[in-house]
Structures are given as structure tokens and as C-alpha cells.
C-alpha atoms as a PDB file:
ATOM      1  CA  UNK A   1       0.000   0.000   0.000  1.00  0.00           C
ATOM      2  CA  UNK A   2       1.316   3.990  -0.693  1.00  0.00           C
ATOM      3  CA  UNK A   3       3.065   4.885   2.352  1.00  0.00           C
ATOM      4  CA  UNK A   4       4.016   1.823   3.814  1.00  0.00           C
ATOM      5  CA  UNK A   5       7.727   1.289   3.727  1.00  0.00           C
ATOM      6  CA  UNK A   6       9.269  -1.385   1.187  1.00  0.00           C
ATOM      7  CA  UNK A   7      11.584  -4.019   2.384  1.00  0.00           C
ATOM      8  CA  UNK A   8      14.745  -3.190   1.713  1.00  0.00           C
ATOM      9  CA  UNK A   9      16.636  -6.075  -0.555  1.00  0.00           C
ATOM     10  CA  UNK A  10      19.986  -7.255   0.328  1.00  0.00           C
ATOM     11  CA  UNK A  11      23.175  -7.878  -1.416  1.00  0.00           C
ATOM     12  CA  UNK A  12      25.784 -10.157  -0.943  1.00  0.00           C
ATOM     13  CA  UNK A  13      28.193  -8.702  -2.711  1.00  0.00           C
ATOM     14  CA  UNK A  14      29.486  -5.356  -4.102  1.00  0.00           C
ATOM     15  CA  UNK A  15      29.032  -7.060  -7.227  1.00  0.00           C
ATOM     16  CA  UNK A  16      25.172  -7.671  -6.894  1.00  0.00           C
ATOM     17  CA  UNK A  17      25.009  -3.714  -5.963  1.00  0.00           C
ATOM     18  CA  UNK A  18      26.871  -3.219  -9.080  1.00  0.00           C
ATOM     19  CA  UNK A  19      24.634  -4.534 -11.671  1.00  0.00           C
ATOM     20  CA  UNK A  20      21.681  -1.957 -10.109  1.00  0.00           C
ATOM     21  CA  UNK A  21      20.947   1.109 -11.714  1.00  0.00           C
ATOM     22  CA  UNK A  22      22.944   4.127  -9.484  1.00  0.00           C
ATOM     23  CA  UNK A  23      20.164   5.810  -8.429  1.00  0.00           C
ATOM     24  CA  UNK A  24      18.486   2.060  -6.995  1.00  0.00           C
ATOM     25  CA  UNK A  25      22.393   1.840  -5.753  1.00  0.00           C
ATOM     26  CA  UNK A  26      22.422   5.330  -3.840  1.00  0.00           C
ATOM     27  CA  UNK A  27      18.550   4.421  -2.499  1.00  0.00           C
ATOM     28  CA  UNK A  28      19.918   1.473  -1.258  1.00  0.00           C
ATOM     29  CA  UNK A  29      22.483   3.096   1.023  1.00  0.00           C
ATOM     30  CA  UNK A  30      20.099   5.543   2.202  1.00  0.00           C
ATOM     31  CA  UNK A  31      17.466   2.985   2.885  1.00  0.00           C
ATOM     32  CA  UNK A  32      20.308   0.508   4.968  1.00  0.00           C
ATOM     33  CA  UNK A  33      21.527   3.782   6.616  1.00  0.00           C
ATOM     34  CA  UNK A  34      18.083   4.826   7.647  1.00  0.00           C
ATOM     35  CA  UNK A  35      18.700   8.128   5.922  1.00  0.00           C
ATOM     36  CA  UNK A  36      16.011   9.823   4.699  1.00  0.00           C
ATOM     37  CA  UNK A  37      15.965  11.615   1.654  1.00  0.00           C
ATOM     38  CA  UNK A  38      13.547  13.787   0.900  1.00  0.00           C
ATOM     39  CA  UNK A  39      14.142  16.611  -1.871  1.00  0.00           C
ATOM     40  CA  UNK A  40      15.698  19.466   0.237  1.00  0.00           C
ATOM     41  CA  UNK A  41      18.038  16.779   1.803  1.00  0.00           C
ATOM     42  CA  UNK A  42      21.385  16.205   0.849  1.00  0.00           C
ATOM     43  CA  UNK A  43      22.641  12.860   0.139  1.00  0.00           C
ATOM     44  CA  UNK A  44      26.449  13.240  -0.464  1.00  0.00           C
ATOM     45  CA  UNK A  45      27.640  10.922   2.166  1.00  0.00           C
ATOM     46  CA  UNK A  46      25.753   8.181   0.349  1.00  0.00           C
ATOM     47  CA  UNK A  47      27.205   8.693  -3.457  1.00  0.00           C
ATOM     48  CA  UNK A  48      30.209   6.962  -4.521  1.00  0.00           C
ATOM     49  CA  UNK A  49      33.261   8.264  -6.223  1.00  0.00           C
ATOM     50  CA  UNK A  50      32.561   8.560  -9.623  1.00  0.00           C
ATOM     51  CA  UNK A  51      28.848   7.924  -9.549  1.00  0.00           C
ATOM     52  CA  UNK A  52      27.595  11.010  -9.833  1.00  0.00           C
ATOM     53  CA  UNK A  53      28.394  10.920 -13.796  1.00  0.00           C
ATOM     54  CA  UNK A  54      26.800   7.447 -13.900  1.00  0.00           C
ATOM     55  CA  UNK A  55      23.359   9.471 -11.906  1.00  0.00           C
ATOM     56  CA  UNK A  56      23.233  12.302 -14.714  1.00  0.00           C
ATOM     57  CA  UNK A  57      23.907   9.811 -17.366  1.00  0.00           C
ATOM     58  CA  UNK A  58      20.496   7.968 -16.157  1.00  0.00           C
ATOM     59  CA  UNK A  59      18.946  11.133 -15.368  1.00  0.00           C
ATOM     60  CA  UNK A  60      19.615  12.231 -19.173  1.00  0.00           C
ATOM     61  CA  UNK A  61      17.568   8.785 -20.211  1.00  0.00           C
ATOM     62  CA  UNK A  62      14.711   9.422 -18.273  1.00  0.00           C
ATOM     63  CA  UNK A  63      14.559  12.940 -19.116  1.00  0.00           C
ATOM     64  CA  UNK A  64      15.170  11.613 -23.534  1.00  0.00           C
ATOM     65  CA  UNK A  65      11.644   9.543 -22.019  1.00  0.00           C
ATOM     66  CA  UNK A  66       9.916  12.216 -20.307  1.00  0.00           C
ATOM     67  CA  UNK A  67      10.491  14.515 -23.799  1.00  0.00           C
ATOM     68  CA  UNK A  68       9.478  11.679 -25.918  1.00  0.00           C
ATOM     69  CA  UNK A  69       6.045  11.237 -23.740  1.00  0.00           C
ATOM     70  CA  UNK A  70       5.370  14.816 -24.192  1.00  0.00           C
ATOM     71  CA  UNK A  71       5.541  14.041 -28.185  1.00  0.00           C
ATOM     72  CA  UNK A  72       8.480  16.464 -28.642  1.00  0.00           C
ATOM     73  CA  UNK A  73      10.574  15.065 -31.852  1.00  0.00           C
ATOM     74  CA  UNK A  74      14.029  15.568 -30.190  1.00  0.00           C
ATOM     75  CA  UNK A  75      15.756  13.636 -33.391  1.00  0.00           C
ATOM     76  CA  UNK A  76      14.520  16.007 -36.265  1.00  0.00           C
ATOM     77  CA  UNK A  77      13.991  19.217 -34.078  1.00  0.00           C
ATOM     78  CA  UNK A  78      17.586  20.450 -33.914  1.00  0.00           C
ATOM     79  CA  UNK A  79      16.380  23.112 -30.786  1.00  0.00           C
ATOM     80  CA  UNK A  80      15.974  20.030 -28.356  1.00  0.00           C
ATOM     81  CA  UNK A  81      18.176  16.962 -29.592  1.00  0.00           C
ATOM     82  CA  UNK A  82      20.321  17.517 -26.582  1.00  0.00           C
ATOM     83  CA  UNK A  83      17.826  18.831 -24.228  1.00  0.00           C
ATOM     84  CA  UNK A  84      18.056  15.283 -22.286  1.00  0.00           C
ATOM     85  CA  UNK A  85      21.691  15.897 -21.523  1.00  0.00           C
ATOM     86  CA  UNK A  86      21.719  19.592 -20.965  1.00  0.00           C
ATOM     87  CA  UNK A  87      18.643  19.235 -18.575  1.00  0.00           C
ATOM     88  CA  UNK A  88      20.638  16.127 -17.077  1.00  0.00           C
ATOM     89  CA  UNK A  89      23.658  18.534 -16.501  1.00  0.00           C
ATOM     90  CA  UNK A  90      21.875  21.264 -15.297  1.00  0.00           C
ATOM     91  CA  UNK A  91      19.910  19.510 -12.394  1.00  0.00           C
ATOM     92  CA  UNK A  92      22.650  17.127 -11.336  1.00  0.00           C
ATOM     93  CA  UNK A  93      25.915  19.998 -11.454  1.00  0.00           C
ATOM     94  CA  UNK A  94      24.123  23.591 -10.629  1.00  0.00           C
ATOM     95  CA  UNK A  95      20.278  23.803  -9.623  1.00  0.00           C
ATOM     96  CA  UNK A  96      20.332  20.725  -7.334  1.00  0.00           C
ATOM     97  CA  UNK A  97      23.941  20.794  -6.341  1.00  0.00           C
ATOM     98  CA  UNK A  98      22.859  20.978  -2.797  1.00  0.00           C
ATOM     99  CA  UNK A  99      21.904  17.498  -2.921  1.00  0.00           C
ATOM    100  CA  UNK A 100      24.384  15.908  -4.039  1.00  0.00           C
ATOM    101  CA  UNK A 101      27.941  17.400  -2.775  1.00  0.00           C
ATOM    102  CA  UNK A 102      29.365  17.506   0.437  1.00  0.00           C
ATOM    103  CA  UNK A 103      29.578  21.115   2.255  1.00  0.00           C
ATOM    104  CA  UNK A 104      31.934  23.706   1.198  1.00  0.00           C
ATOM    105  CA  UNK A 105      34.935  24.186   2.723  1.00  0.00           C
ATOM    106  CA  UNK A 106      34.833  26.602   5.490  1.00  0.00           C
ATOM    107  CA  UNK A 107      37.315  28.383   6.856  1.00  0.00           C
ATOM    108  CA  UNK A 108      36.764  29.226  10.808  1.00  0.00           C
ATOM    109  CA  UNK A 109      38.930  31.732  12.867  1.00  0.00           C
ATOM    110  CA  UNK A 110      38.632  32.346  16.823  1.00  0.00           C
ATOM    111  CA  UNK A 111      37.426  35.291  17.936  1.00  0.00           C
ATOM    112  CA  UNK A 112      40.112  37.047  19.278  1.00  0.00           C
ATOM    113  CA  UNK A 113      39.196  40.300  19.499  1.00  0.00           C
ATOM    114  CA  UNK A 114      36.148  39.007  21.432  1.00  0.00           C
ATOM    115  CA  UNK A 115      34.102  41.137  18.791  1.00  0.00           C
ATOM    116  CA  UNK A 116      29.806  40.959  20.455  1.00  0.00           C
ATOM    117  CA  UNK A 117      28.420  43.725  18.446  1.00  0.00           C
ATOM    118  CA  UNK A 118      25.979  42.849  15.618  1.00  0.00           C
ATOM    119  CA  UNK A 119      26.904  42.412  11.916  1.00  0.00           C
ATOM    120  CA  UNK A 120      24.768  41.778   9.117  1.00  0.00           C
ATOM    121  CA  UNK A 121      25.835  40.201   6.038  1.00  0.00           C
ATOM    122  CA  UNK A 122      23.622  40.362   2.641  1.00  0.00           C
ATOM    123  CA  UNK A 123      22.400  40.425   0.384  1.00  0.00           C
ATOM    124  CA  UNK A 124      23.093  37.574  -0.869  1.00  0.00           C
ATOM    125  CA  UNK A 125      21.049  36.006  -4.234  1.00  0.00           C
ATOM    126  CA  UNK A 126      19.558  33.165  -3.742  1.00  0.00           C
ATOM    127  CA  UNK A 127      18.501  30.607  -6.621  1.00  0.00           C
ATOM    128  CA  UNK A 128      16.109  27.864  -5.459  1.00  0.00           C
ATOM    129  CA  UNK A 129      13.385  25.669  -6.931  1.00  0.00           C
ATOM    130  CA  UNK A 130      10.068  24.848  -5.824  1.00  0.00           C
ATOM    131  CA  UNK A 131       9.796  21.129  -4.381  1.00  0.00           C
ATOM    132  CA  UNK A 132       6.059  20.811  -5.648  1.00  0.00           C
ATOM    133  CA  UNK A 133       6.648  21.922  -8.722  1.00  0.00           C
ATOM    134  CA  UNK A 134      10.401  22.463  -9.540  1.00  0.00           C
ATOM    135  CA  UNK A 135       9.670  26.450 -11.042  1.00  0.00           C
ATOM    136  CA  UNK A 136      12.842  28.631  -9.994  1.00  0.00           C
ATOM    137  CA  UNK A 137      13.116  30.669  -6.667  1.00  0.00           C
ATOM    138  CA  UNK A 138      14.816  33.723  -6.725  1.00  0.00           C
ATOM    139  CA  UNK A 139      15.570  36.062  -3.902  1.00  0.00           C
ATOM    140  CA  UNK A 140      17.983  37.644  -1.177  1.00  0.00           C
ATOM    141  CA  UNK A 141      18.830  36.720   1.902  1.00  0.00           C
ATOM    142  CA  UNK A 142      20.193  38.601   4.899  1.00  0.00           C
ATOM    143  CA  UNK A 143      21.959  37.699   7.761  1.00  0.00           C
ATOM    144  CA  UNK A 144      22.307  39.145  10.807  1.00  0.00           C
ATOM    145  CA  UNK A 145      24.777  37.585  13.822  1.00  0.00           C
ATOM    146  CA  UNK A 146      25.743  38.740  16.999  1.00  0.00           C
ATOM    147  CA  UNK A 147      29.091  37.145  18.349  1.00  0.00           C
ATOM    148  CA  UNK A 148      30.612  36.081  21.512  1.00  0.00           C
ATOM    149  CA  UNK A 149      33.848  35.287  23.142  1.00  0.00           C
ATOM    150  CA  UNK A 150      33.742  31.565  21.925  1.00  0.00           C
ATOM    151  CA  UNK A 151      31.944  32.298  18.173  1.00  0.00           C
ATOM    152  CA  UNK A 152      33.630  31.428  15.789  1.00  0.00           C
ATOM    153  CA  UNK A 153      33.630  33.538  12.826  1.00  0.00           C
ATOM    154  CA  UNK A 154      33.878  32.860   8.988  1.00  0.00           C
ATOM    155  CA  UNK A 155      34.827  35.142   6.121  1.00  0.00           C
ATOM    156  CA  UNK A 156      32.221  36.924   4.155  1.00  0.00           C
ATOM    157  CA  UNK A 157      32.297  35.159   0.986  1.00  0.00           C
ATOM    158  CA  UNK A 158      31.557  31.484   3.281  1.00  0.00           C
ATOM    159  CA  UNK A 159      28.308  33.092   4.146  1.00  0.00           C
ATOM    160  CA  UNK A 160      27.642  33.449   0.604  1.00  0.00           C
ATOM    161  CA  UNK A 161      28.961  29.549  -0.153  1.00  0.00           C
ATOM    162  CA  UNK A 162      26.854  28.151   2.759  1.00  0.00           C
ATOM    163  CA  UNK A 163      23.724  29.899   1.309  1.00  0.00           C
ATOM    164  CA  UNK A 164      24.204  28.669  -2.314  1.00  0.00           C
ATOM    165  CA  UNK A 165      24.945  25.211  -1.012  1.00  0.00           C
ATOM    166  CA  UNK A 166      21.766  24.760   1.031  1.00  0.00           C
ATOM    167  CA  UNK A 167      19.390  26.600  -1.368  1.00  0.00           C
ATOM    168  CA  UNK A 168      20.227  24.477  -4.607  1.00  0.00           C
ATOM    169  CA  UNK A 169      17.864  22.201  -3.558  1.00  0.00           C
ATOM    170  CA  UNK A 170      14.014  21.457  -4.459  1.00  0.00           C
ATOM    171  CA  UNK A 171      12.336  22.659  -1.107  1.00  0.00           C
ATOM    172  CA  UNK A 172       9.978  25.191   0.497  1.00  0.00           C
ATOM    173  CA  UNK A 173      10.969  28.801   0.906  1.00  0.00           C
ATOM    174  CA  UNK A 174       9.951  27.932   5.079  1.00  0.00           C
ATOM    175  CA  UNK A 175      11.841  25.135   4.845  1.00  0.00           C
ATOM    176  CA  UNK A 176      15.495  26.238   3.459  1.00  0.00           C
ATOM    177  CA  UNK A 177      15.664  29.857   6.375  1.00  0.00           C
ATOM    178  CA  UNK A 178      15.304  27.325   8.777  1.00  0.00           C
ATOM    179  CA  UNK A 179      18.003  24.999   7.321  1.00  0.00           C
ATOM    180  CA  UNK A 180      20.044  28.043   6.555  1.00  0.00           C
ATOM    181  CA  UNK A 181      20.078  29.060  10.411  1.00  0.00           C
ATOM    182  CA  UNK A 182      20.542  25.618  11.788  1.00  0.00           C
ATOM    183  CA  UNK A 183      23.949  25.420   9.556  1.00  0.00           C
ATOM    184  CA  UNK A 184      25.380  28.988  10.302  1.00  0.00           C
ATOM    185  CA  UNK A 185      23.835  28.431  14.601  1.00  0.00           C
ATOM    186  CA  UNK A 186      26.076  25.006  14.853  1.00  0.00           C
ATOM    187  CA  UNK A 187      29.248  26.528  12.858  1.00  0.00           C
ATOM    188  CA  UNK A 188      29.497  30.133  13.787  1.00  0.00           C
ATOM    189  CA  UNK A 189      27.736  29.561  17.436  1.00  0.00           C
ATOM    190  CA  UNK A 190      26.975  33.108  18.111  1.00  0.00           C
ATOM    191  CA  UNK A 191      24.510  34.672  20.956  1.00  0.00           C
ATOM    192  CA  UNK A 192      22.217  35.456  18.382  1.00  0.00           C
ATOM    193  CA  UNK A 193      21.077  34.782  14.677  1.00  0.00           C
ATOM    194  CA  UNK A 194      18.717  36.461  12.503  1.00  0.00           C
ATOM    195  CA  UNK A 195      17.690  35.536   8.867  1.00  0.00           C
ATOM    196  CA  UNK A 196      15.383  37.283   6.388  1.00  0.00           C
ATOM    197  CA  UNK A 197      14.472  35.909   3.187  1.00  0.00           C
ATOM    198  CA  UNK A 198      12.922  37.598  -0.093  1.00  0.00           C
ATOM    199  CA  UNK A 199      11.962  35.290  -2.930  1.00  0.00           C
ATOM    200  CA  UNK A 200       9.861  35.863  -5.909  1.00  0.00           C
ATOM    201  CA  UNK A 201       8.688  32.196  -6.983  1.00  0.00           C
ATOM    202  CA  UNK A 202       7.702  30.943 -10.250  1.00  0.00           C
ATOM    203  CA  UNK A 203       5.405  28.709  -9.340  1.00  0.00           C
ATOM    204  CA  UNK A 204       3.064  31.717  -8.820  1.00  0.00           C
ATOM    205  CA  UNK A 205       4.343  33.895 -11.878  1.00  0.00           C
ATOM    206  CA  UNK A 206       4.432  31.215 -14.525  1.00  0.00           C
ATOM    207  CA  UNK A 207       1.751  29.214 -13.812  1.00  0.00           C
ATOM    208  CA  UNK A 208      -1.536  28.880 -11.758  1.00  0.00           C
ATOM    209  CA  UNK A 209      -2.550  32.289 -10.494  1.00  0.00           C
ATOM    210  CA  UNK A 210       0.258  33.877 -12.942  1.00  0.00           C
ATOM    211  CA  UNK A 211       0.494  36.952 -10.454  1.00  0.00           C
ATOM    212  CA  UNK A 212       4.076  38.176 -11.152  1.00  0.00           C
ATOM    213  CA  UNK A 213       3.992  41.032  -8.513  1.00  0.00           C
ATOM    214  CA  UNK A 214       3.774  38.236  -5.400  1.00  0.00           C
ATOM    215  CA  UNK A 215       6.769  37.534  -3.166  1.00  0.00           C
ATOM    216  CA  UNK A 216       7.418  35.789   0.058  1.00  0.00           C
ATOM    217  CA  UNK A 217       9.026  37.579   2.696  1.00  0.00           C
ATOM    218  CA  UNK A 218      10.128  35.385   5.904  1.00  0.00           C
ATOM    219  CA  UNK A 219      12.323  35.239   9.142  1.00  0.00           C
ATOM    220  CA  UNK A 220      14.180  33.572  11.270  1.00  0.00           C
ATOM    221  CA  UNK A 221      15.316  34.367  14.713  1.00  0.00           C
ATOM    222  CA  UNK A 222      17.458  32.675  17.012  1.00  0.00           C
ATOM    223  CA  UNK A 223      18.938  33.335  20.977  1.00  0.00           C
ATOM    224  CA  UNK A 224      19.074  37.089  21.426  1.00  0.00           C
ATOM    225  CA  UNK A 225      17.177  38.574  18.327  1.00  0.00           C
ATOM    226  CA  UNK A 226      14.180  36.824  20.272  1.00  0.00           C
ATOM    227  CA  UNK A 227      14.604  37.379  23.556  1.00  0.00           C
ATOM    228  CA  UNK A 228      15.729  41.464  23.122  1.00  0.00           C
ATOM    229  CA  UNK A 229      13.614  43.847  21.596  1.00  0.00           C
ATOM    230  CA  UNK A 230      15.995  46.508  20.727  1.00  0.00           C
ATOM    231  CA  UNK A 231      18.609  44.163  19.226  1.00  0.00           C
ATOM    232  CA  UNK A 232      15.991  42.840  16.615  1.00  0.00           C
ATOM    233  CA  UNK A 233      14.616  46.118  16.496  1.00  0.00           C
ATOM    234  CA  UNK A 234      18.062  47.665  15.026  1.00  0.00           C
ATOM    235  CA  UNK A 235      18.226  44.834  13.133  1.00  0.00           C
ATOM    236  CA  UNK A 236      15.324  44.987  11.055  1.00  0.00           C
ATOM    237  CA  UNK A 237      15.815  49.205  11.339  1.00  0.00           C
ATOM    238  CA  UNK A 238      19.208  48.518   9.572  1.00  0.00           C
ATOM    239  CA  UNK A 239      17.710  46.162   6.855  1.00  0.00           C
ATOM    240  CA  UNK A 240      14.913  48.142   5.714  1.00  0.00           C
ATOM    241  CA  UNK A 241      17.832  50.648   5.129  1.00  0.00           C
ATOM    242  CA  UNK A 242      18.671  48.618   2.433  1.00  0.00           C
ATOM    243  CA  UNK A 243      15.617  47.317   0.795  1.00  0.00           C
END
């Protein structure tokens, strides 16, 4: 029955897992991990070396099948005979990145100047996709952090890294702040945190209601920008400075 969970099959040998398809390879270590894997998740830990190519090579396939089912002649029509491939590419290597590479490398300094006065980084673009429909997101993001003693802090352009790495993802606008803060709380570990989010999304403007004028506007706040008044206050006094 839909929604019960499948038994998952197992292999003897590297050899059986070999002959499956790598995406029923990858489920298969995410299923024996008990990992879930739902579209905003990122699965990383799970791929092989080397079988990420294999996963757009079977994406591009499906994708040849999709086009064919929507009766698009992809041999004669020269403007989508490598469609497949380029859509392939494009989901696997930049949109949905998030998914399916390990975290960026960042750099983390002590803070010895024991700096506690707040900063606010942004904007920074964002590029998304919707999860329910897989239309484009596309927004800002600010961030606003307020340091202690024991924070550690990161360089500018990691802020930037960290936000492109969790948003190139299928997922919910909700969703992804709340991701976003999570990361920067457990690596920067400051006193407070405060995230705002723009987003125009395409799922509105392109299809259904088609109202292009719509966006989403949401927040985040963590330890001090909650529990002090002014501090959020001067935050959200300093960002409306720059919208």
C-alpha cells in the first residue's frame, strides 16, 4: 500500500550492488543507513566516487523519455536533440547541487578580538526551486549575527557559499531559512542569529494564479534577536535601510 515502507533487498556482494541502476544503488544506502531523503536533503555521504556521472547519465535517459512522452521530436527538431543531456547537466551539477555534494569548505577563525556587536551580512542572491513543482526561486537573503567570546567567525564570501549550497535544492521557501540558520547556529555559534528571506517564486508567476507582482518575505530568529527587543529592532531598522 502507498506509504508503507518497502523491504529493503539485500546484497551479498558489491558485485550484486553493481549490476543496479545508481540511483536504486544510492537508495539502497540511504534505505540501509536509515537516511532519509527527501528533496531538500542532501545525500552526499551516500554517493560513490565517480557515480555522480553514472546518476546524470540515467537522469539524461529518463529525461530523452519524459520529452518523448510529451511528443516532442528531439531527433529532427535540432532546438531540443540535446535537451536530455543539458537538462541532465543542469539539475545534477548547478540547480540541485545541494543534494548531491558535500559542504563547502569553510574556513573558521577564533574570535580574538572578542568582537559581540551585531553584523549583518547580505544580500546575498539566492537561486532555489520549488519542491512541488520544480519552477525557480529567486531572492535575497540577509543575515544578521551577533558574536561572543567563543563564536567562531567565517569570512564573508563562506556566508555566501553556505547559502548557495543549502538553497540548490528542491524545497519550500519555510523550509530552506530554517536549514540556513541551523547550519550557520552550529558553525558560527553566536549569541544570536537572525535571517530574512525575499523570494519571488515561479510557481506563482508562470503558472496557476500567474500573479508576477507576489513575493514571500520570511524570518528567522534565534537566541538574542528573540529574547531582546531593541537588538531585533536595530536589526530589522538597519535592513529596511537597504531594501
Amino acid at each position: 500500500m502507498r506509504g508503507e515502507p518497502q523491504p529493503t533487498p539485500k546484497f551479498r556482494t558489491d558485485e550484486d550492488l553493481a549490476r543496479l541502476a545508481p540511483s536504486e544503488r544510492i537508495r539502497y544506502r540511504l534505505a540501509d543507513a536509515n537516511c532519509r531523503y527527501h528533496a531538500n536533503d542532501n545525500i552526499a555521504a551516500h554517493i560513490a566516487d565517480g557515480e555522480l556521472g553514472e546518476l546524470q547519465a540515467e537522469v539524461e535517459t529518463k529525461m530523452q523519455e519524459v520529452l518523448r512522452s510529451l511528443v516532442i521530436d528531439t531527433e529532427s527538431d535540432h532546438n531540443t536533440n540535446d535537451t536530455a543531456k543539458r537538462v541532465a547537466k543542469m539539475f545534477l551539477t548547478e540547480v540541485f547541487r545541494g543534494r548531491y555534494v558535500h559542504m563547502p569548505s569553510v574556513t573558521e577563525f577564533p574570535n580574538i578580538e572578542r568582537l559581540n556587536e551585531l553584523m549583518i551580512v547580505g544580500l546575498v542572491k539566492v537561486r532555489s526551486a520549488c519542491s512541488h513543482h520544480l519552477c525557480p526561486i529567486l531572492g535575497k537573503v540577509w543575515v544578521g549575527v551577533l558574536p561572543n567570546v567563543q563564536s567562531n567567525l567565517i569570512g564573508l564570501s563562506k556566508y555566501a557559499r553556505i547559502v548557495e549550497w543549502i538553497m540548490s535544492r528542491p524545497q519550500i521557501q519555510e523550509e530552506a531559512v530554517t536549514m540556513l540558520a541551523n547550519e550557520l547556529e552550529r558553525r558560527v555559534k553566536p549569541d544570536g542569529l537572525a535571517i530574512v528571506m525575499e523570494a519571488d517564486h515561479f510557481c506563482m508567476h508562470w503558472r496557476g494564479v500567474k500573479d508576477d507582482e507576489s513575493m514571500m518575505t520570511n524570518s528567522v530568529m534565534r537566541g538574542e534577536f528573540l529574547s531582546n527587543p531593541s537588538l531585533r529592532s536595530e536589526f530589522m531598522s538597519l535592513l529596511n535601510r537597504k531594501l
